[in-house]
PDB file of N, CA and C in Angstrom:
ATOM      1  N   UNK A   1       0.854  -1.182   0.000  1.00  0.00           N
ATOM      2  CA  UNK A   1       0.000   0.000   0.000  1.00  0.00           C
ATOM      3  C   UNK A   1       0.897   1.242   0.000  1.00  0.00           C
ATOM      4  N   UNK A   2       0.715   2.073  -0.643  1.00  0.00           N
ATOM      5  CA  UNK A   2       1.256   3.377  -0.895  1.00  0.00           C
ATOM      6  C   UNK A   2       1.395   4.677   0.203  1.00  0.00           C
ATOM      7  N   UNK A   3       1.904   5.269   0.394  1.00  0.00           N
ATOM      8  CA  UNK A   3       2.198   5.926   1.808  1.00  0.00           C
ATOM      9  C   UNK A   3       0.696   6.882   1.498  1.00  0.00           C
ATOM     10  N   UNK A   4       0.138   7.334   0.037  1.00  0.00           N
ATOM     11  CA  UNK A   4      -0.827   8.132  -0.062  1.00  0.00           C
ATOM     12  C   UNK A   4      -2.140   6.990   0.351  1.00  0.00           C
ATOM     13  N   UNK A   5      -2.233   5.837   0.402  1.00  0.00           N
ATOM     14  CA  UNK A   5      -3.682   5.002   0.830  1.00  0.00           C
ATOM     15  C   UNK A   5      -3.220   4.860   1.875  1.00  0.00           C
ATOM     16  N   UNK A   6      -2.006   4.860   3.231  1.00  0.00           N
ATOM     17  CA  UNK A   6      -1.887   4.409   4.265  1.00  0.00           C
ATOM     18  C   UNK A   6      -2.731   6.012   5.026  1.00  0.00           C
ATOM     19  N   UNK A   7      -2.425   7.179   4.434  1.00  0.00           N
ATOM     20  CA  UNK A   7      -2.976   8.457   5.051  1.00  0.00           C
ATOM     21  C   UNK A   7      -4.342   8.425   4.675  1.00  0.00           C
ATOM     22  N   UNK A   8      -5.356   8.002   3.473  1.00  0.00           N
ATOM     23  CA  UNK A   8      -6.801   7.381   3.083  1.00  0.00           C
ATOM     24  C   UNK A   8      -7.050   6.735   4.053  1.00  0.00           C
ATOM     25  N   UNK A   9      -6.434   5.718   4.544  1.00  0.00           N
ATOM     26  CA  UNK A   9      -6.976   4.515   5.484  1.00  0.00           C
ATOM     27  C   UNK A   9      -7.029   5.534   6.835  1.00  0.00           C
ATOM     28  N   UNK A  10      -6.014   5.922   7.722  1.00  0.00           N
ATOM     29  CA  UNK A  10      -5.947   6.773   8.741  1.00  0.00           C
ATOM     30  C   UNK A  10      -7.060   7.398   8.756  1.00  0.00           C
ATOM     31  N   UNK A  11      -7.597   8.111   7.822  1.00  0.00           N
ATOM     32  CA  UNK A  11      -8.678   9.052   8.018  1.00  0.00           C
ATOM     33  C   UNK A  11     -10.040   8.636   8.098  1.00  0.00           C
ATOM     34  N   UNK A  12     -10.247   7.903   7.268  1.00  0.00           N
ATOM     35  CA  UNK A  12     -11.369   6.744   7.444  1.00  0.00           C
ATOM     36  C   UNK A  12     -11.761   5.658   8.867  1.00  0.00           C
ATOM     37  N   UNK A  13     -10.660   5.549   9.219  1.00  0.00           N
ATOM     38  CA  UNK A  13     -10.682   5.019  10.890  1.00  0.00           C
ATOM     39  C   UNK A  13     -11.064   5.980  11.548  1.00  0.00           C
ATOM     40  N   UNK A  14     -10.342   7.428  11.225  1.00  0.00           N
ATOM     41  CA  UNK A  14     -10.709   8.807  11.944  1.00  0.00           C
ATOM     42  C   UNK A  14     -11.980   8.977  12.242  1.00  0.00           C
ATOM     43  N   UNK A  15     -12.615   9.321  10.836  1.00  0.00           N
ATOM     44  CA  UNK A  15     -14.092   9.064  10.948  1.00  0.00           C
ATOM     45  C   UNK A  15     -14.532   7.660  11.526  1.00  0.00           C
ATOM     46  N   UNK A  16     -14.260   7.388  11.229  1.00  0.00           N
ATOM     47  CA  UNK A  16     -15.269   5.756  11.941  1.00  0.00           C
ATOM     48  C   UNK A  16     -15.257   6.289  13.875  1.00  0.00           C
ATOM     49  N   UNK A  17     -14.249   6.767  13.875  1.00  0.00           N
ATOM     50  CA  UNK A  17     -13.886   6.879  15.497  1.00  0.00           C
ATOM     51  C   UNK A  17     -14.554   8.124  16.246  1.00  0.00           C
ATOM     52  N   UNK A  18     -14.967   9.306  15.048  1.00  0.00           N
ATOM     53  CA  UNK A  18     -15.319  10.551  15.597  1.00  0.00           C
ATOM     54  C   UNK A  18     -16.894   9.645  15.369  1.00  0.00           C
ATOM     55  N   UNK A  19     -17.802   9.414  14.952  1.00  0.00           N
ATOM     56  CA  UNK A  19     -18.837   9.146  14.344  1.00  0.00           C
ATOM     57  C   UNK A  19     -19.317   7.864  15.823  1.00  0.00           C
ATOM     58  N   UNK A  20     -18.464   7.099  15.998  1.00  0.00           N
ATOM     59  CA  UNK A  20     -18.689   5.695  17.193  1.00  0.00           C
ATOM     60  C   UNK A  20     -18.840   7.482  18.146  1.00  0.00           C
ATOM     61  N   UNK A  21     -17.664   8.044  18.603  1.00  0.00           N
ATOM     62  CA  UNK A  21     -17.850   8.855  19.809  1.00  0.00           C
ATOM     63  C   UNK A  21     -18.722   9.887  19.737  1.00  0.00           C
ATOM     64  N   UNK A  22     -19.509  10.133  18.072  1.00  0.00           N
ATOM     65  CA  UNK A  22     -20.705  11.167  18.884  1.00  0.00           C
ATOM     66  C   UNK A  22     -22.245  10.292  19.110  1.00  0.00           C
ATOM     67  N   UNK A  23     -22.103   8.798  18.888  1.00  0.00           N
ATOM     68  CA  UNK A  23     -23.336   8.110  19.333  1.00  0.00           C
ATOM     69  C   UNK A  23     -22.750   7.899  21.067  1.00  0.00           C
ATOM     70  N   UNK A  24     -21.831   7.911  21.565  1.00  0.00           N
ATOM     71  CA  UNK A  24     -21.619   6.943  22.912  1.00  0.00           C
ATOM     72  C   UNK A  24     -21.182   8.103  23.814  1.00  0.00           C
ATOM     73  N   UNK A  25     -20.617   9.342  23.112  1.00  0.00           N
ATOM     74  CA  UNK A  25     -20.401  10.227  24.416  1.00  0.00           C
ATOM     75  C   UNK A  25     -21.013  11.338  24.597  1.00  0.00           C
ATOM     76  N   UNK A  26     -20.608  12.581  25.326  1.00  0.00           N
ATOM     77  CA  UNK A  26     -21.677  13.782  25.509  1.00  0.00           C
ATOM     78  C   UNK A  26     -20.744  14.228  24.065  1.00  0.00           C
ATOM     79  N   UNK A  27     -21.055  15.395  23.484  1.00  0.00           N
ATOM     80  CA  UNK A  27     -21.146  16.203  22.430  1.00  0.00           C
ATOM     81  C   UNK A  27     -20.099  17.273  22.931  1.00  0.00           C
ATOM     82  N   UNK A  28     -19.206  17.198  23.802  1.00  0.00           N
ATOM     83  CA  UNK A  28     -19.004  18.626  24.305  1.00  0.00           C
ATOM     84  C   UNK A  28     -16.861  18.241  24.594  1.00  0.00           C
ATOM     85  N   UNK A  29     -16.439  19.382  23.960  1.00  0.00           N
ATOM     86  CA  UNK A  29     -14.759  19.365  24.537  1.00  0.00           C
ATOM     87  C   UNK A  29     -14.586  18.771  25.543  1.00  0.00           C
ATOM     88  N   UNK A  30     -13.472  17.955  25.857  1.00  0.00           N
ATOM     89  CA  UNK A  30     -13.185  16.879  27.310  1.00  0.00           C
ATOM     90  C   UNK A  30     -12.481  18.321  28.257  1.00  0.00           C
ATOM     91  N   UNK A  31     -11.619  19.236  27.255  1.00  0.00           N
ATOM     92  CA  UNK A  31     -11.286  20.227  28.196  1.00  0.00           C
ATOM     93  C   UNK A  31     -11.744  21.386  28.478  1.00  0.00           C
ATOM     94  N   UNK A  32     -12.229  21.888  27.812  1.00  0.00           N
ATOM     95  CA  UNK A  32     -13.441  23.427  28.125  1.00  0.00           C
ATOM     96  C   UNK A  32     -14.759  23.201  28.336  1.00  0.00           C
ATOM     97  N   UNK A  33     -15.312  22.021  28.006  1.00  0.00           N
ATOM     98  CA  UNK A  33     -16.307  21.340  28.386  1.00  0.00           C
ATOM     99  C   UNK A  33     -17.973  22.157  27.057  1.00  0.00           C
ATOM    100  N   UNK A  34     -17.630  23.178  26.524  1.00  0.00           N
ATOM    101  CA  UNK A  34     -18.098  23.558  25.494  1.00  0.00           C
ATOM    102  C   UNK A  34     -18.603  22.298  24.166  1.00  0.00           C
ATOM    103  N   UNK A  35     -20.197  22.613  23.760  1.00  0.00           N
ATOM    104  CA  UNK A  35     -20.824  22.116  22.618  1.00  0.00           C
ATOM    105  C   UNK A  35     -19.576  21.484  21.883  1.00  0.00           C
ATOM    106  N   UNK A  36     -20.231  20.590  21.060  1.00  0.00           N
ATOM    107  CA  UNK A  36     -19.053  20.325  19.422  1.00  0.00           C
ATOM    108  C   UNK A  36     -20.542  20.522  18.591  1.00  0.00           C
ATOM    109  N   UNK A  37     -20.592  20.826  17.653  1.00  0.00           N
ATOM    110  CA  UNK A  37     -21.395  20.498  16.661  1.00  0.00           C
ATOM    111  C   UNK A  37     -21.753  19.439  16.053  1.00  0.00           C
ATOM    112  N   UNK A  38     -22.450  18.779  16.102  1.00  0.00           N
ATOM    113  CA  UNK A  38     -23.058  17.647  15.625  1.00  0.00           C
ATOM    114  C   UNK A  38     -22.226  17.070  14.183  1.00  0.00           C
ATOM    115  N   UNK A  39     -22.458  18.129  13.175  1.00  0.00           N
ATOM    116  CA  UNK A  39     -21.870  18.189  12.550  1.00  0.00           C
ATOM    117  C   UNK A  39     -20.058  17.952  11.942  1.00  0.00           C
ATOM    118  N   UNK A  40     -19.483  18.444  12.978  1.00  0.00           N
ATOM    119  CA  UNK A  40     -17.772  18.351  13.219  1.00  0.00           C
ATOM    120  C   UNK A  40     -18.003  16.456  13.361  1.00  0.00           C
ATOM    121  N   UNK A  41     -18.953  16.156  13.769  1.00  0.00           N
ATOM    122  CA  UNK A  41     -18.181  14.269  13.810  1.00  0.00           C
ATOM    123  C   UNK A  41     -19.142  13.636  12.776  1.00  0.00           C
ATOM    124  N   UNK A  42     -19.784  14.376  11.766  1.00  0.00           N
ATOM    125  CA  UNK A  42     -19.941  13.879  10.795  1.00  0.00           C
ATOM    126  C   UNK A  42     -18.847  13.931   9.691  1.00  0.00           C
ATOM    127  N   UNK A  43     -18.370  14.828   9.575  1.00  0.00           N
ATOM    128  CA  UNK A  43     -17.496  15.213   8.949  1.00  0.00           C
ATOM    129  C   UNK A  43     -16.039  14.443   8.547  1.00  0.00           C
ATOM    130  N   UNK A  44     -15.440  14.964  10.268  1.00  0.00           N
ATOM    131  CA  UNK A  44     -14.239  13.979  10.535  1.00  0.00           C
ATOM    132  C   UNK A  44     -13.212  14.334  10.013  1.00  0.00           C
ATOM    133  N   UNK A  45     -13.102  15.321   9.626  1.00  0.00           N
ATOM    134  CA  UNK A  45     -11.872  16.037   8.636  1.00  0.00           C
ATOM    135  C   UNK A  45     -10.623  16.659   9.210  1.00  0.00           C
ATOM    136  N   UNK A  46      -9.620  17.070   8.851  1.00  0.00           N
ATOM    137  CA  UNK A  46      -8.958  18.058  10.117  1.00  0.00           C
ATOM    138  C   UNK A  46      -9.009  19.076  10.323  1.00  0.00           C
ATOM    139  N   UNK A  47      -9.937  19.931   9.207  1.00  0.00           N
ATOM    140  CA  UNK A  47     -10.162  21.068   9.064  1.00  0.00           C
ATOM    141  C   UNK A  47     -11.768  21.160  10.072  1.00  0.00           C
ATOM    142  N   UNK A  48     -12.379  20.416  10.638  1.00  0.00           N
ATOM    143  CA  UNK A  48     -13.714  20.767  11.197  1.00  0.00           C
ATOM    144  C   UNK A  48     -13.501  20.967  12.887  1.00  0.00           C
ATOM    145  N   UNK A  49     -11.935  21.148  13.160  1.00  0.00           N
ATOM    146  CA  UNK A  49     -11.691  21.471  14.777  1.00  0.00           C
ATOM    147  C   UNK A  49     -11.949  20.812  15.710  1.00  0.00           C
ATOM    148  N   UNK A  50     -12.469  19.128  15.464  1.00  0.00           N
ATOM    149  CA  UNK A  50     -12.508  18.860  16.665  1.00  0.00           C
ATOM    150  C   UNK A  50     -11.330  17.693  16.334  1.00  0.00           C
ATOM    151  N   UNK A  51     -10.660  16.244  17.117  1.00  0.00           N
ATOM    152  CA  UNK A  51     -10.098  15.363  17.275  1.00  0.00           C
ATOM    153  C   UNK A  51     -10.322  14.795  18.518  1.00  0.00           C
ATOM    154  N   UNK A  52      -9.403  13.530  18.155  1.00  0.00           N
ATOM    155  CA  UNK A  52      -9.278  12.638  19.475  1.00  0.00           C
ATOM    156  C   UNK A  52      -8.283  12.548  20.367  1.00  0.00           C
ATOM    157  N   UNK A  53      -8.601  12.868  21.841  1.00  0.00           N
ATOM    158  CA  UNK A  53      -7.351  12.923  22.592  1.00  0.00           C
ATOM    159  C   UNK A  53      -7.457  11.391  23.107  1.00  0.00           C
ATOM    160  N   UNK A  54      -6.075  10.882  23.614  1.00  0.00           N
ATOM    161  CA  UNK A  54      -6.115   9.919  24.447  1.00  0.00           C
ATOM    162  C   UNK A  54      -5.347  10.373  25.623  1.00  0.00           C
ATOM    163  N   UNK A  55      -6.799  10.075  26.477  1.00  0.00           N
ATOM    164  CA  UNK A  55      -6.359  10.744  28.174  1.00  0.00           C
ATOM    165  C   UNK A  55      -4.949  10.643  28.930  1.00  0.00           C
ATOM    166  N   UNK A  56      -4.324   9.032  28.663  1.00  0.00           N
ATOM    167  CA  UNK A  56      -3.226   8.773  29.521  1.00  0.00           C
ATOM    168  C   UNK A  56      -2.111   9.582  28.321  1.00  0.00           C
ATOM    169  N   UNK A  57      -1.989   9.702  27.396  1.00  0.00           N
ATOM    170  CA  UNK A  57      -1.490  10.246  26.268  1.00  0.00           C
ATOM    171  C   UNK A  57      -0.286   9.038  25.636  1.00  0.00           C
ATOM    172  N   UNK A  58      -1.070   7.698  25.670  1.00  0.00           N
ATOM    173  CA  UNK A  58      -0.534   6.413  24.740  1.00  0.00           C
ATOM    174  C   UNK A  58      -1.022   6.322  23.432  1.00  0.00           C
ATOM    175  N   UNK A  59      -0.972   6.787  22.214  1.00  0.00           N
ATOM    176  CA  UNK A  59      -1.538   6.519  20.983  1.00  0.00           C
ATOM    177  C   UNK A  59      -1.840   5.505  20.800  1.00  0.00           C
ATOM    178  N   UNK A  60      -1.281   4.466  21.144  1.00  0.00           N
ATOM    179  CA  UNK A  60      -1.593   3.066  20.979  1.00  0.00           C
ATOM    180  C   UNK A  60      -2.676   2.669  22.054  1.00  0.00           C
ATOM    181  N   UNK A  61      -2.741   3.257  22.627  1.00  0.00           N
ATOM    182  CA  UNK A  61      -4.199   2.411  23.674  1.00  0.00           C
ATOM    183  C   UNK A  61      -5.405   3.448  23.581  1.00  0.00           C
ATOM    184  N   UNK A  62      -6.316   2.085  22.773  1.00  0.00           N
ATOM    185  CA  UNK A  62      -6.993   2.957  21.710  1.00  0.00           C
ATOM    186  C   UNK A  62      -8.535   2.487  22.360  1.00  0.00           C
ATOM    187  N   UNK A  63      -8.631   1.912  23.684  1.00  0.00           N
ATOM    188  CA  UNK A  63      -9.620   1.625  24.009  1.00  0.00           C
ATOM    189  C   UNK A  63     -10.891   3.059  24.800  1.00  0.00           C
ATOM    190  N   UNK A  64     -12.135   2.816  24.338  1.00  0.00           N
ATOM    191  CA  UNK A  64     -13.091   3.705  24.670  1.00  0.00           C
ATOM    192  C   UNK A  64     -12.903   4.561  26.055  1.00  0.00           C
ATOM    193  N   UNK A  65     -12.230   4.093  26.745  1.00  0.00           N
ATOM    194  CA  UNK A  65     -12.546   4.949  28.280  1.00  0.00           C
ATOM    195  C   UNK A  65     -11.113   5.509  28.065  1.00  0.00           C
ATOM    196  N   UNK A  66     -10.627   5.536  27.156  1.00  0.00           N
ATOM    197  CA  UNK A  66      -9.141   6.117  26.805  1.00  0.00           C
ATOM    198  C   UNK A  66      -9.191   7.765  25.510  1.00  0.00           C
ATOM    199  N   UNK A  67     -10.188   7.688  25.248  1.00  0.00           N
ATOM    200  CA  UNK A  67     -10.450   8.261  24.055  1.00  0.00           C
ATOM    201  C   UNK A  67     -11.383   9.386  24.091  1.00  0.00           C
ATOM    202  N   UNK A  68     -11.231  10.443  24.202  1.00  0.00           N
ATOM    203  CA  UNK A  68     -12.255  11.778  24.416  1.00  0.00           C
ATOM    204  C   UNK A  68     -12.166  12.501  23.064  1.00  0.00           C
ATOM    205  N   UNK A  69     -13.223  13.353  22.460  1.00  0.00           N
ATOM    206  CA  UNK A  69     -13.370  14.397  21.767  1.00  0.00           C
ATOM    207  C   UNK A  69     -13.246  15.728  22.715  1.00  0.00           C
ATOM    208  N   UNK A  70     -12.175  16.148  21.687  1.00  0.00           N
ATOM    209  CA  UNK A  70     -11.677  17.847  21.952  1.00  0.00           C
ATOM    210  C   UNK A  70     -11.472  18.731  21.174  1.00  0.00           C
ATOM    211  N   UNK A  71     -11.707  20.442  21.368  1.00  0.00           N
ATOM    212  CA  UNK A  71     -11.584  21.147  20.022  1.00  0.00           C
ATOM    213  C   UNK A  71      -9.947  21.130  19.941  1.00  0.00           C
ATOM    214  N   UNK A  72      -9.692  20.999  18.616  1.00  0.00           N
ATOM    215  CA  UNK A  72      -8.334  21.412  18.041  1.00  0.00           C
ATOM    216  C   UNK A  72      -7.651  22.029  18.732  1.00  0.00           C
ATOM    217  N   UNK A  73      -7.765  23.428  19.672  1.00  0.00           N
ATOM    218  CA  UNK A  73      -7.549  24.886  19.945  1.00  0.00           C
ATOM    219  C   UNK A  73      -7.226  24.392  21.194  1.00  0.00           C
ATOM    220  N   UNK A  74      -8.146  23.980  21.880  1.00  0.00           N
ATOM    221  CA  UNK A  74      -8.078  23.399  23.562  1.00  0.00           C
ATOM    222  C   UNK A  74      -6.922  22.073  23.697  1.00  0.00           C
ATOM    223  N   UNK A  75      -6.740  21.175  22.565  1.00  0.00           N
ATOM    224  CA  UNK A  75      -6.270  19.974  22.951  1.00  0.00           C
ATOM    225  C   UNK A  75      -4.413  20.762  22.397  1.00  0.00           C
ATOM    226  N   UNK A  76      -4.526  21.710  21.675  1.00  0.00           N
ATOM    227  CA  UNK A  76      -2.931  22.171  21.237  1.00  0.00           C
ATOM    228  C   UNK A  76      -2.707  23.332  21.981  1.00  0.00           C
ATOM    229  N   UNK A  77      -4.059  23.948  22.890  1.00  0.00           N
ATOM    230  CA  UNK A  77      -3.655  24.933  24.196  1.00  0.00           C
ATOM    231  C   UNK A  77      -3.187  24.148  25.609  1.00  0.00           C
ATOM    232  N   UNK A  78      -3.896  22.879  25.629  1.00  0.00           N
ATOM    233  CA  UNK A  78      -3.214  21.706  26.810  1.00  0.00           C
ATOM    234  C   UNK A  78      -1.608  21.081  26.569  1.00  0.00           C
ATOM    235  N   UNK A  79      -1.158  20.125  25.254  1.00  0.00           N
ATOM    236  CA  UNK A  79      -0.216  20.126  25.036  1.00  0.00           C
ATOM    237  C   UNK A  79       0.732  20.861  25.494  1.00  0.00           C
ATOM    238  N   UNK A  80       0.467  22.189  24.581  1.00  0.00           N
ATOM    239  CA  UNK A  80       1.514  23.449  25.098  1.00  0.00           C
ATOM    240  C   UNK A  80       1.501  23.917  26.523  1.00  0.00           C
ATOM    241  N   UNK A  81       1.018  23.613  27.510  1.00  0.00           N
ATOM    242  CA  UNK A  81       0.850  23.835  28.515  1.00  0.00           C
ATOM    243  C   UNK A  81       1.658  22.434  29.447  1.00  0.00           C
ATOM    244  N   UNK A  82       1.367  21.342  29.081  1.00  0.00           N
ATOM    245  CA  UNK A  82       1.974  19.843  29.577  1.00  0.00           C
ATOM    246  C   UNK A  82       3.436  20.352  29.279  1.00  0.00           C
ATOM    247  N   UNK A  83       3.812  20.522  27.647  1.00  0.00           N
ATOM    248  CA  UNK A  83       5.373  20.550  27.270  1.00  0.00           C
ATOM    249  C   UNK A  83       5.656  21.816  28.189  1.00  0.00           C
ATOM    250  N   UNK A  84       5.516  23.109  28.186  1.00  0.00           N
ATOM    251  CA  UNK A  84       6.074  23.783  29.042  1.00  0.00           C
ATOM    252  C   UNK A  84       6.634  23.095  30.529  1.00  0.00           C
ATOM    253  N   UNK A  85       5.632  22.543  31.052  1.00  0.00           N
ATOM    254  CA  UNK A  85       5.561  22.504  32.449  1.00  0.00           C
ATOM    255  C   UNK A  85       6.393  21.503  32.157  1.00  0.00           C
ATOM    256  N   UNK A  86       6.699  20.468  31.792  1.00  0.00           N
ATOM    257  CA  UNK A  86       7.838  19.495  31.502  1.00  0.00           C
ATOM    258  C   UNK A  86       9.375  19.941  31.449  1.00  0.00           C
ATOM    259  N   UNK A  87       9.295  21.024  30.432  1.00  0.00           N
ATOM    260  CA  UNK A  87      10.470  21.769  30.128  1.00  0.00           C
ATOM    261  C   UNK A  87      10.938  22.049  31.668  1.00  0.00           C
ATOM    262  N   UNK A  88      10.181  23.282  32.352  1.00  0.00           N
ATOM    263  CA  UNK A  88      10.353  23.605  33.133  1.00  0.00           C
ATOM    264  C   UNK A  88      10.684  22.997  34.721  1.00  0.00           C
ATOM    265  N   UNK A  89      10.303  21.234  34.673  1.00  0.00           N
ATOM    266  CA  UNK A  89      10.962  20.620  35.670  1.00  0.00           C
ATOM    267  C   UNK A  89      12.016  19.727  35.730  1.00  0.00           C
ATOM    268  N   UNK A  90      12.637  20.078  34.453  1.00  0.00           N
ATOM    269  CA  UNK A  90      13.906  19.356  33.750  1.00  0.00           C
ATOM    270  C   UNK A  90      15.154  19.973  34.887  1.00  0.00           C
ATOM    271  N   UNK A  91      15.779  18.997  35.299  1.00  0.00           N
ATOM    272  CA  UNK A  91      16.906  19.717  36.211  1.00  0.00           C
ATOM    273  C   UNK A  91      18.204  19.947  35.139  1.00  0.00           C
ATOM    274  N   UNK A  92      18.997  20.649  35.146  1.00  0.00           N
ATOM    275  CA  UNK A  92      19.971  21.010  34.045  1.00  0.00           C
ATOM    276  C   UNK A  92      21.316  19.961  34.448  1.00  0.00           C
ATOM    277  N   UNK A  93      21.824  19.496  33.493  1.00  0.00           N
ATOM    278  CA  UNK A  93      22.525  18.636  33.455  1.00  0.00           C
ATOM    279  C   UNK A  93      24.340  19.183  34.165  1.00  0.00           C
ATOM    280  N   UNK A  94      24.920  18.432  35.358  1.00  0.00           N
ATOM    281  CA  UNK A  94      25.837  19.004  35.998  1.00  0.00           C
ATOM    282  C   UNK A  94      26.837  18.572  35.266  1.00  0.00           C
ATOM    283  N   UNK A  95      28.073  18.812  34.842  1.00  0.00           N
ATOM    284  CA  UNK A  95      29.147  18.267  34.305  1.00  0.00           C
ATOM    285  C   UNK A  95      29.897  17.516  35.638  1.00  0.00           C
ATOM    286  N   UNK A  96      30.457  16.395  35.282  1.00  0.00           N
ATOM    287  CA  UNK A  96      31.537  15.919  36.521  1.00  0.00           C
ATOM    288  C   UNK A  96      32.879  16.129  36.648  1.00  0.00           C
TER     289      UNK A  96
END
């Protein structure tokens, strides 16, 4: 399969996954707690702002109580907020 049908396939799971989570969960950001539009998980696109976070932050553990809908904006305003605070408890390396 071609690296262009392996990114076809990805997205199609995408949808399959936004579409399972607006029948089984509430409708609303896991982090601002704000509406999604009904619409955004019909869609499924990357351009419609919402995605899937996984809570413990394992990509590979892909099971339902692992898996929240979040807007775009909120889930890359959390990130940036995790990596900072990471950065920032890095102790600096002593020479011997």
């Amino acid at each position: 399969m071609s690296k262009r049908g392996t990114v076809y396939a990805k997205i199609g799971r995408c949808r399959e996954w936004l579409q399972w989570m607006a029948e089984k969960h509430p409708q609303t950001c896991y982090f601002c707690g704000q509406p999604i539009a009904p619409e955004a998980f019909i869609e499924g696109n990357s351009d419609d702002g919402i995605l899937i976070h996984h809570v413990d932050h394992d990509r590979t553990h892909n099971t339902p109580d692992n898996l929240v809908v979040a807007h775009r904006t909120c889930h890359r305003n959390y990130h940036n907020y995790v990596n900072r605070a990471q950065k920032a408890l890095e102790l600096p390396v002593v020479a011997a």
